[in-house]
Each structure stands twice: as structure tokens, then as C-alpha cells.
Protein backbone atom coordinates (compact mmCIF):
# COMPACT_ATOMS: atom_id res chain seq x y z
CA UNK A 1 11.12 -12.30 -28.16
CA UNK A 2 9.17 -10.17 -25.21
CA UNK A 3 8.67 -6.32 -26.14
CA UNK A 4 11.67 -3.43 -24.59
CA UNK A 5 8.29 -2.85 -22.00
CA UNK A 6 8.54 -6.32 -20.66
CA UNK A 7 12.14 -6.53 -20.65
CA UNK A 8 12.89 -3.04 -18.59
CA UNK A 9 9.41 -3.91 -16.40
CA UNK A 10 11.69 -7.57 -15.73
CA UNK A 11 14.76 -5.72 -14.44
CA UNK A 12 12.93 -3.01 -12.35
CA UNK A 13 11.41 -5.74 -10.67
CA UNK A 14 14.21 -7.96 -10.31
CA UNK A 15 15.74 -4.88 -8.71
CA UNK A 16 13.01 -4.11 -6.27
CA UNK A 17 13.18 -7.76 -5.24
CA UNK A 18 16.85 -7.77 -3.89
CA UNK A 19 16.74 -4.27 -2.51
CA UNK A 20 17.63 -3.68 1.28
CA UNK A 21 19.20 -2.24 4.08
CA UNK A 22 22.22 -4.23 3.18
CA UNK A 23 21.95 -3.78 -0.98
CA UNK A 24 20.36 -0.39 -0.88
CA UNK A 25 19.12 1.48 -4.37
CA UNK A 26 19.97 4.88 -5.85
CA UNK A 27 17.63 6.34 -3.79
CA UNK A 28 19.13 8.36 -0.61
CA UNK A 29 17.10 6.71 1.74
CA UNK A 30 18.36 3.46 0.08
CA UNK A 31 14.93 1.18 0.48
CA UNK A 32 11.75 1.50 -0.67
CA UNK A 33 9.09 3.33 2.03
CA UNK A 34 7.05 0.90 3.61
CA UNK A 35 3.82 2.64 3.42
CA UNK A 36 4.41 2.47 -0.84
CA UNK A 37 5.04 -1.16 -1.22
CA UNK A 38 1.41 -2.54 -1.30
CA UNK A 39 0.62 -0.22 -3.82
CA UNK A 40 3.58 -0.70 -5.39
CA UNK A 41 3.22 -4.54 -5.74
CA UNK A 42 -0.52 -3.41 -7.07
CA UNK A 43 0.56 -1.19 -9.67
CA UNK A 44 3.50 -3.97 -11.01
CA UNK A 45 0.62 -6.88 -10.94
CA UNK A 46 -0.88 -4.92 -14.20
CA UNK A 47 0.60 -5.83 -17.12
CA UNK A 48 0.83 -3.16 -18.57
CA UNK A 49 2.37 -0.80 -15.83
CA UNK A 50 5.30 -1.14 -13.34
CA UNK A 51 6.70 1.51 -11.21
CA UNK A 52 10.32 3.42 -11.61
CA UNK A 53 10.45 5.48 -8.43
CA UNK A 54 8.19 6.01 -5.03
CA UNK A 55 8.37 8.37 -2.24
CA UNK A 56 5.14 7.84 0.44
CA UNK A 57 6.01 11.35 1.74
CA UNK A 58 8.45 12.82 4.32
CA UNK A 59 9.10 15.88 6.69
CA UNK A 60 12.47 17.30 6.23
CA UNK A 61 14.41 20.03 7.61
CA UNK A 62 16.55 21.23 4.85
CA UNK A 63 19.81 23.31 5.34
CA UNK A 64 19.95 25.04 1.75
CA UNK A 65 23.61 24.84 0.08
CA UNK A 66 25.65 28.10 -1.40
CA UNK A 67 23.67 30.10 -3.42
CA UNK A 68 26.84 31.84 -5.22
CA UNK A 69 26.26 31.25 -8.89
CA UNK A 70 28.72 30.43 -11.40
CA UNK A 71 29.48 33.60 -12.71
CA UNK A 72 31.19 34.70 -15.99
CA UNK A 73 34.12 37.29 -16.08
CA UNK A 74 33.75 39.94 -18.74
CA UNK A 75 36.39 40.91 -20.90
CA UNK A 76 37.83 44.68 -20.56
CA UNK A 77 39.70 46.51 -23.23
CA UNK A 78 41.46 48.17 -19.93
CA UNK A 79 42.66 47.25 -16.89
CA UNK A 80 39.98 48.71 -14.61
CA UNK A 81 37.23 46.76 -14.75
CA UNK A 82 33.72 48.30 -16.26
CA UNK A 83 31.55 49.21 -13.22
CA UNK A 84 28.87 50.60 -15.70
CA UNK A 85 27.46 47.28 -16.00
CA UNK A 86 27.92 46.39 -12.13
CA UNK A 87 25.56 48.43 -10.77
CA UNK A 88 23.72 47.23 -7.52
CA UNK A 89 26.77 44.65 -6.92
CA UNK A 90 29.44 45.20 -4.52
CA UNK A 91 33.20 45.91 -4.99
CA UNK A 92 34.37 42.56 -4.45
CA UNK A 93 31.90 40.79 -7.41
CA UNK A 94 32.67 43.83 -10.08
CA UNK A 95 33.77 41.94 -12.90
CA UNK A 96 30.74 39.52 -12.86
CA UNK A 97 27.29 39.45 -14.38
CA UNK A 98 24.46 40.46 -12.42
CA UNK A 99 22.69 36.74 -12.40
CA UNK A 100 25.02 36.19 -8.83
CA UNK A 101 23.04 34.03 -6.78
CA UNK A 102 20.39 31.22 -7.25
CA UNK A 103 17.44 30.91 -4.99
CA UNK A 104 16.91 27.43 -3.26
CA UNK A 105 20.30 26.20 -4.02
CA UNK A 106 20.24 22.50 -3.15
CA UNK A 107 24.03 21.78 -4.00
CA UNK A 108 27.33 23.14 -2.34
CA UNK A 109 26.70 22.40 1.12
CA UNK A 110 23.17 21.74 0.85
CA UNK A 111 22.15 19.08 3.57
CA UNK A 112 19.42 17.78 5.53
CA UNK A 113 19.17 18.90 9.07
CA UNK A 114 16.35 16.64 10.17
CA UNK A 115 14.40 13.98 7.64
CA UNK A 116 11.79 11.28 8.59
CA UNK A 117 8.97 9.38 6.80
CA UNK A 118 7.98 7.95 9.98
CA UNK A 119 5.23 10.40 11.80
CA UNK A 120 5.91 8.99 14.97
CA UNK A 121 9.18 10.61 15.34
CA UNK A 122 8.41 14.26 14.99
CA UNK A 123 8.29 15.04 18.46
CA UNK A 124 10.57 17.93 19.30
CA UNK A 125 12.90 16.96 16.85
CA UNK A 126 14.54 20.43 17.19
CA UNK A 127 15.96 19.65 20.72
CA UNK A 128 19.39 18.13 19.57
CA UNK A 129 19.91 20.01 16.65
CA UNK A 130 21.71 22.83 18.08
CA UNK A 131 19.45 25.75 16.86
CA UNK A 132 19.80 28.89 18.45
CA UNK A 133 16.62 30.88 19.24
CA UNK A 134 17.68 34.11 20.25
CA UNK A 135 16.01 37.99 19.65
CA UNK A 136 17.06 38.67 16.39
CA UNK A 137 14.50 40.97 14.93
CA UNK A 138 17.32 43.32 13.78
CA UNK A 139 19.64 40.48 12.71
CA UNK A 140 16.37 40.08 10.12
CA UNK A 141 17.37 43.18 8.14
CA UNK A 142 20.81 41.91 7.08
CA UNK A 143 19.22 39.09 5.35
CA UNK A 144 20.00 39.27 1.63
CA UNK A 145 19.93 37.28 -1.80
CA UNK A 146 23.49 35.08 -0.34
CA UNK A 147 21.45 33.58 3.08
CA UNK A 148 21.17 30.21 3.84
CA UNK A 149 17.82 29.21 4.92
CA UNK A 150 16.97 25.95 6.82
CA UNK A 151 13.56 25.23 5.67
CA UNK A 152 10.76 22.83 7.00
CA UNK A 153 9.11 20.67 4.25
CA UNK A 154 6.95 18.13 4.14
CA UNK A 155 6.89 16.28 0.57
CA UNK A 156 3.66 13.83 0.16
CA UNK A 157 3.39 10.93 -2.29
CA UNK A 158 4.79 10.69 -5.46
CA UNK A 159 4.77 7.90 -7.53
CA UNK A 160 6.40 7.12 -10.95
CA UNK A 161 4.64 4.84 -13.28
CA UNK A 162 6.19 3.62 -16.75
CA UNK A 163 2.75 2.35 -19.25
CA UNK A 164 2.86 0.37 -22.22
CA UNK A 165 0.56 2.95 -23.82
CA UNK A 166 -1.05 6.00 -24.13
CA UNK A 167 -4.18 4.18 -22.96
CA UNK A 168 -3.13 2.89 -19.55
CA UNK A 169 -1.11 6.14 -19.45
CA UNK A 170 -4.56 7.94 -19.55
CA UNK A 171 -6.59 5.39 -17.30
CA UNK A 172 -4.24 5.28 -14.86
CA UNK A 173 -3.95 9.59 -14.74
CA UNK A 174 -8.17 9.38 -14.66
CA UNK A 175 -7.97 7.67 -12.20
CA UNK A 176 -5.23 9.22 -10.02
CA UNK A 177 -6.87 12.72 -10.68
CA UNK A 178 -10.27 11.47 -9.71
CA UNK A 179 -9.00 10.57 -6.55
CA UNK A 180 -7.55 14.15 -5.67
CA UNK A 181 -3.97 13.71 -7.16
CA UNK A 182 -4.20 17.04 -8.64
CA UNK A 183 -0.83 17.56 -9.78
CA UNK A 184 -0.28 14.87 -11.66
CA UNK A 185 0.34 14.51 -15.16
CA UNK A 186 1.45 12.52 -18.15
CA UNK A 187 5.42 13.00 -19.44
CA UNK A 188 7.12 11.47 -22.07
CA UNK A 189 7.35 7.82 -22.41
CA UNK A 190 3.87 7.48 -21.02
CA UNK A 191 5.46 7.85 -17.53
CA UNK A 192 2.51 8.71 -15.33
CA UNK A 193 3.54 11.22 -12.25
CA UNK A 194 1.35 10.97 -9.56
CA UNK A 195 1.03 13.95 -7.13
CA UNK A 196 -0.42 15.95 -4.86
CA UNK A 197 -0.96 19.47 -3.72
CA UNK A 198 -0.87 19.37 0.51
CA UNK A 199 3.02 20.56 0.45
CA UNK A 200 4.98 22.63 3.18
CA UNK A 201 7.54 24.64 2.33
CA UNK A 202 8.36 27.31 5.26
CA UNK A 203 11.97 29.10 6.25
CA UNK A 204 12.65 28.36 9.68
CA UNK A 205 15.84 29.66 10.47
CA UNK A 206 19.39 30.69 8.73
CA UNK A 207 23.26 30.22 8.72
CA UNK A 208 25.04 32.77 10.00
CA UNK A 209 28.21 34.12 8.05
CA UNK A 210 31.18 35.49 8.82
CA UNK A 211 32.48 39.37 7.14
CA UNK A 212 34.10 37.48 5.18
CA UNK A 213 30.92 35.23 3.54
CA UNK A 214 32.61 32.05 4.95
CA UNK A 215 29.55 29.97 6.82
CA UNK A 216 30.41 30.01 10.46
CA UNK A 217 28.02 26.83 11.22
CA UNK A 218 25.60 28.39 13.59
CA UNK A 219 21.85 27.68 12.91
CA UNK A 220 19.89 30.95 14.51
CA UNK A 221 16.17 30.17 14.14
CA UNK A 222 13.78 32.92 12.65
CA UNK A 223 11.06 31.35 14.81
CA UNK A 224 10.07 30.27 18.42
CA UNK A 225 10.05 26.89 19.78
CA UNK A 226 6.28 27.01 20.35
CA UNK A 227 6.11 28.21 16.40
CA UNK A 228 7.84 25.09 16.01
CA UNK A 229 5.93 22.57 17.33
CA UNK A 230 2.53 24.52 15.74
CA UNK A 231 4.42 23.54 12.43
CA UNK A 232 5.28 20.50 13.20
CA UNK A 233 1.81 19.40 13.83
CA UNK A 234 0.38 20.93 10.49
CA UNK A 235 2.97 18.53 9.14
CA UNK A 236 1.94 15.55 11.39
CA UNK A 237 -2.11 16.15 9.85
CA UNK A 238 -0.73 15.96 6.08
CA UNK A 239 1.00 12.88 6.95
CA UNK A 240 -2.55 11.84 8.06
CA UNK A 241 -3.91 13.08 5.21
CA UNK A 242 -1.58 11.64 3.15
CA UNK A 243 -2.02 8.24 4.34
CA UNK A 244 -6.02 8.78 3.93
CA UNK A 245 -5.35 9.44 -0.18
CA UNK A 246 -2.79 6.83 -0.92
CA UNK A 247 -5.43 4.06 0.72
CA UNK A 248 -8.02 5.55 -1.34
CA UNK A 249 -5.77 5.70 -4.44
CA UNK A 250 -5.05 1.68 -4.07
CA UNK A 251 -8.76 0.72 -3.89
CA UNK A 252 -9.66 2.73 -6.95
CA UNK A 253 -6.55 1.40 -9.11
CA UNK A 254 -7.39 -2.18 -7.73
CA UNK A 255 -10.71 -1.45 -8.41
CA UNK A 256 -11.02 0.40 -11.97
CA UNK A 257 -7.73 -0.77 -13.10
CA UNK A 258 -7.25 -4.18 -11.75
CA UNK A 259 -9.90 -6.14 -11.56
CA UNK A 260 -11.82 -4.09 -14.01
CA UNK A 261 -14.03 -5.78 -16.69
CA UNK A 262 -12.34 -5.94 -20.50
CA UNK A 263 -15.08 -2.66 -21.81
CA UNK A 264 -15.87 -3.61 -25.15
CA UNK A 265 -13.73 -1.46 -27.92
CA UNK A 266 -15.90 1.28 -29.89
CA UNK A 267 -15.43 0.75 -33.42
CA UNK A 268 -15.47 2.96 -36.10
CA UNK A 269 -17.53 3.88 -38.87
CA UNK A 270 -16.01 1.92 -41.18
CA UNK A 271 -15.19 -1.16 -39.15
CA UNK A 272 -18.97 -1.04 -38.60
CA UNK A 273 -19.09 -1.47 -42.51
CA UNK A 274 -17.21 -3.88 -42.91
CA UNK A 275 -18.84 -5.99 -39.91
CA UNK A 276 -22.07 -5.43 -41.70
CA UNK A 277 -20.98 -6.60 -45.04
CA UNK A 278 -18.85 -9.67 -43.29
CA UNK A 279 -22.07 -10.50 -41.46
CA UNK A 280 -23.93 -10.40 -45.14
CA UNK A 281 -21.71 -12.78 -46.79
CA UNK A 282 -22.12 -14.92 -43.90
CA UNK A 283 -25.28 -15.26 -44.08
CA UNK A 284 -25.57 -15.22 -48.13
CA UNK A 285 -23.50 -18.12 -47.59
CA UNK A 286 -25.40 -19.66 -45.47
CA UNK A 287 -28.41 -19.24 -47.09
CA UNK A 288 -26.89 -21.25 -50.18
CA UNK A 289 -25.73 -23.88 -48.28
CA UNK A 290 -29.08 -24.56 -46.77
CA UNK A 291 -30.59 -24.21 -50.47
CA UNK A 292 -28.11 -27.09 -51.49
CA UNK A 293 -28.81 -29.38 -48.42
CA UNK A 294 -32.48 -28.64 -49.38
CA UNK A 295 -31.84 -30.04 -53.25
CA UNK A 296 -29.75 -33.34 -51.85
CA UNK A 297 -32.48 -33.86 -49.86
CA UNK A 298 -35.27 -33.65 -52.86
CA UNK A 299 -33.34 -35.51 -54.66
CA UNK A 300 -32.82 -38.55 -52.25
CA UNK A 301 -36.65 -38.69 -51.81
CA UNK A 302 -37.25 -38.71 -55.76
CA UNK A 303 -34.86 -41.53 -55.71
CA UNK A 304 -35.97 -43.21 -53.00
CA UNK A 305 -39.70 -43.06 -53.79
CA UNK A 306 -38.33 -44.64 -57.43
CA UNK A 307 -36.85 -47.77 -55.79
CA UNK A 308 -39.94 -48.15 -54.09
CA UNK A 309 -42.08 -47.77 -56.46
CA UNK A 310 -39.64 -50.62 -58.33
CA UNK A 311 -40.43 -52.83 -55.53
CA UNK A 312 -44.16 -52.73 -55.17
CA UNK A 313 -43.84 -53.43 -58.69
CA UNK A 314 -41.84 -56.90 -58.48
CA UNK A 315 -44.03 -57.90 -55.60
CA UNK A 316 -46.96 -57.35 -57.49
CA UNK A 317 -46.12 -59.31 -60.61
CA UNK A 318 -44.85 -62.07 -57.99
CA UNK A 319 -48.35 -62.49 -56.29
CA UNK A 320 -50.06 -62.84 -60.17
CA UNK A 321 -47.79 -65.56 -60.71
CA UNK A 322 -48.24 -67.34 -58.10
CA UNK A 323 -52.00 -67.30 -58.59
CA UNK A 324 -51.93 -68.44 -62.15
CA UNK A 325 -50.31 -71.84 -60.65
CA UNK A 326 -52.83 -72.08 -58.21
């Protein structure tokens, strides 16, 4: 019966084998990137690795969602409601806890505006996306903690790796970190993350609201189109960049991790004993052994020097005879 390893490493491929445009995976995009599968097929040829998710790095524009947290309502002993603890926090949210908004809220409404792991189709990929750009150095001020920010990102490679062990857990983070993945790291289950630090992360533009906090729809950007395009080609290099480290990545993994010679295993103090003191017996054995081929030996001359001896004997007397007829 094969180890829980080899069984889950058996369906994750079996799943990356009929995954497609037309029987897509959990991921959003659906597929697997293109630019990940040779090193994906590189990492699953080790036996004692396989790979649970992939990402070979994208630019996204990223509309966040609501950032209205869920809020709890405090109990009164009156009707009015106890502005001493709602300090700072408008009319309309008295009644709630200060904690009223998240930062970077992905859910509710969050969506991407733009998203490509292809750099070949970053050119001006603002132009149909309805943004406003407009003077709106005063608008700025109104900004607060309940904004909407579209933000441009680019993501680099990230791989997941699932090890048998602790060992390949560690030889495959060695190497990974040797080859400038500095963010990666070892999590539970020996799952390697493989990472790297050459992010983007920079607010663009926002939603504008109504009086009323109801998102009217309209994208105003906090940028110009020329600060645009001088982003958009600091994200085209890390795609370069990116590209440069995930080649170098697959020749050291096929290299130190593939077709690497078996090193031979450091033993211990006391396995060192006890290979001594095996290798003593051996050759105490040995020793006897040859000692008792050595006495057979002996003894099959003595015996055969006896029979000869006999011999000369018999042909002796035989000649004397035959004289004494003569």
C-alpha cells in the first residue's frame, strides 16, 4: 500500500493532467500559467515533491471592495445611545465600535479592473477602462478611512511545493533562497512557499461616492496618463526580471535537486561504533575461517604424504622379490 504522500502527489497530478480551458481548476484564471509548467513538470519528476498551486506572476489593476466592517451594536441601559464611547465617529455609526472599516478590503465588491500574465498586453491598457483623469487636487482632501482605491499590482512567482520530508523541505528552500527567492519559507506540512520580493503595490485612482456612501461607479484617477504608462513599464521590467529568476530557479533545482548525486549520509557517533565493532567480527571471523582452511589443508598433506609413503613401500618390497627369483 503506497504512503498518503504518494497517494495525494497521484491525484494532484491526475488533476493537472485534465485541466483546461474547457475543465478549468479552482484557480480564477482556471489553467495553469504557461511560463510555470516546465518547472512545474520539474518539480513533480522528484519523488519526493509535487506542486499544489503556481502563479508565474501577473499585473493587475485591482478595484478594492467595501471596506465597512462588520460592526457590533452595544447594548444601552437607555434609549439614547452612549456617545461617550463614539468619539471620532459620526452620527449615523453611533452605536458601533470604533474598529469600522478594514484597510485593503478584497471582498464586497472587490474586483479586478484590468489583470494579465501576458507582458505583451500592457500597452495602454487604461484606454477602455473608463477612468476619469480630471484636476482633483482638492477632491484629495475628502479621502478618508471608507475610499475605494483601484490599485496597480504586479504579483511575481509563487510556487507551492508539498515534500515528503523535512529534508527535501529544507533542500528545496536552500536552494530557492540561494537563488534570490527571499521570501520564501517553510509552513506546516513541509509545504515549501517560494517567493520573491520585486512586488508593486501603488493606488492609482478611487471610486467616487455618493452623500449618501452608495458607490456611484465612476473611477477618477489620482494620477496622469503619462504617470501611467511610467508605471506600467516598471511593471513590464519585473516581468523581465521575473522571467530571468524563475529560469535560473529551474536550472538550479534540475541541477542540485534533480540530477544531483545520492551525498553519502553522515553517521553518528555511535553508528560509527557499531560499524567498527561489525567490521571486527568480520574480520575475527574471517581470520578463523582461514585458520581452519589452513588445518584441512595440513592435514590432507600429512595424509597424503602417509599413502605415499605406503606406496614406495609396496613397490619396494615388490622389486626385492622379484630379484630373489632372478
Amino acid at each position: 500500500m503506497s504512503e498518503p504522500f504518494d497517494q495525494k502527489k497521484a491525484a494532484i497530478l491526475s488533476e493537472i493532467d485534465i485541466t483546461s480551458s474547457d475543465n478549468p481548476d479552482a484557480s480564477p484564471k482556471g489553467t495553469i500559467d504557461e511560463l510555470c509548467i516546465p518547472i512545474i513538470k520539474l518539480i513533480n519528476s522528484h519523488k519526493d515533491m509535487f506542486t499544489t498551486s503556481s502563479c508565474s506572476g501577473r499585473i493587475s489593476v485591482f478595484v478594492e471592495g467595501s471596506k465597512k466592517a462588520k460592526t457590533k451594536k452595544l447594548a444601552s441601559k437607555t434609549e439614547e445611545p452612549d456617545t461617550t464611547i463614539t468619539s471620532g465617529v459620526s452620527e449615523r455609526n453611533q452605536g458601533e465600535t470604533n474598529d469600522n472599516f478594514k484597510i485593503g478590503a478584497k471582498g464586497e465588491g472587490g474586483h479586478w479592473l484590468f489583470v494579465t500574465h501576458d507582458d505583451s498586453k500592457l500597452d495602454n491598457w487604461w484606454k477602455d477602462k473608463n477612468i476619469n483623469f480630471e484636476n482633483n487636487s482638492s477632491k484629495i482632501q475628502d479621502l478618508n478611512l471608507s475610499t475605494r482605491y483601484v490599485l496597480f499590482k504586479f504579483e511575481p512567482l509563487i510556487l507551492h511545493v508539498k515534500t515528503r520530508d523535512f529534508e527535501s523541505a529544507s533542500k528545496l528552500y536552500t536552494t530557492a533562497m540561494n537563488c534570490g527567492f527571499r521570501e520564501s519559507g517553510i509552513g506546516v506540512n513541509n509545504i515549501v512557499a517560494i517567493r520573491i520580493s520585486i512586488r508593486l503595490d501603488i493606488p492609482i485612482a478611487y471610486l467616487e461616492t455618493k452623500e449618501n456612501g452608495d458607490d456611484e461607479g465612476r473611477i477618477v484617477s489620482l494620477v496622469t496618463e503619462d504617470y501611467l504608462g511610467l508605471i506600467t513599464k516598471l511593471g513590464y521590467d519585473r516581468f523581465q526580471e521575473n522571467r530571468k529568476k524563475l529560469n535560473h530557479l529551474y536550472d538550479e533545482i534540475e541541477q542540485h535537486l534533480i540530477h544531483a548525486k545520492e551525498e553519502p549520509k553522515k553517521e553518528s557517533k555511535d553508528e560509527r561504533r557499531e560499524r567498527k565493532r561489525m567490521e571486527g567480527l568480520a574480520r575475527r571471523e574471517s581470520v578463523r575461517k582461514l585458520k581452519e582452511q589452513q588445518k584441512i589443508l595440513q592435514a590432507l598433506k600429512l595424509a597424503n604424504g602417509c599413502d605415499a609413503n605406503v606406496k614406495e613401500n609396496d613397490n619396494n618390497g615388490k622389486h626385492q622379490d622379484e630379484k630373489s627369483e632372478i
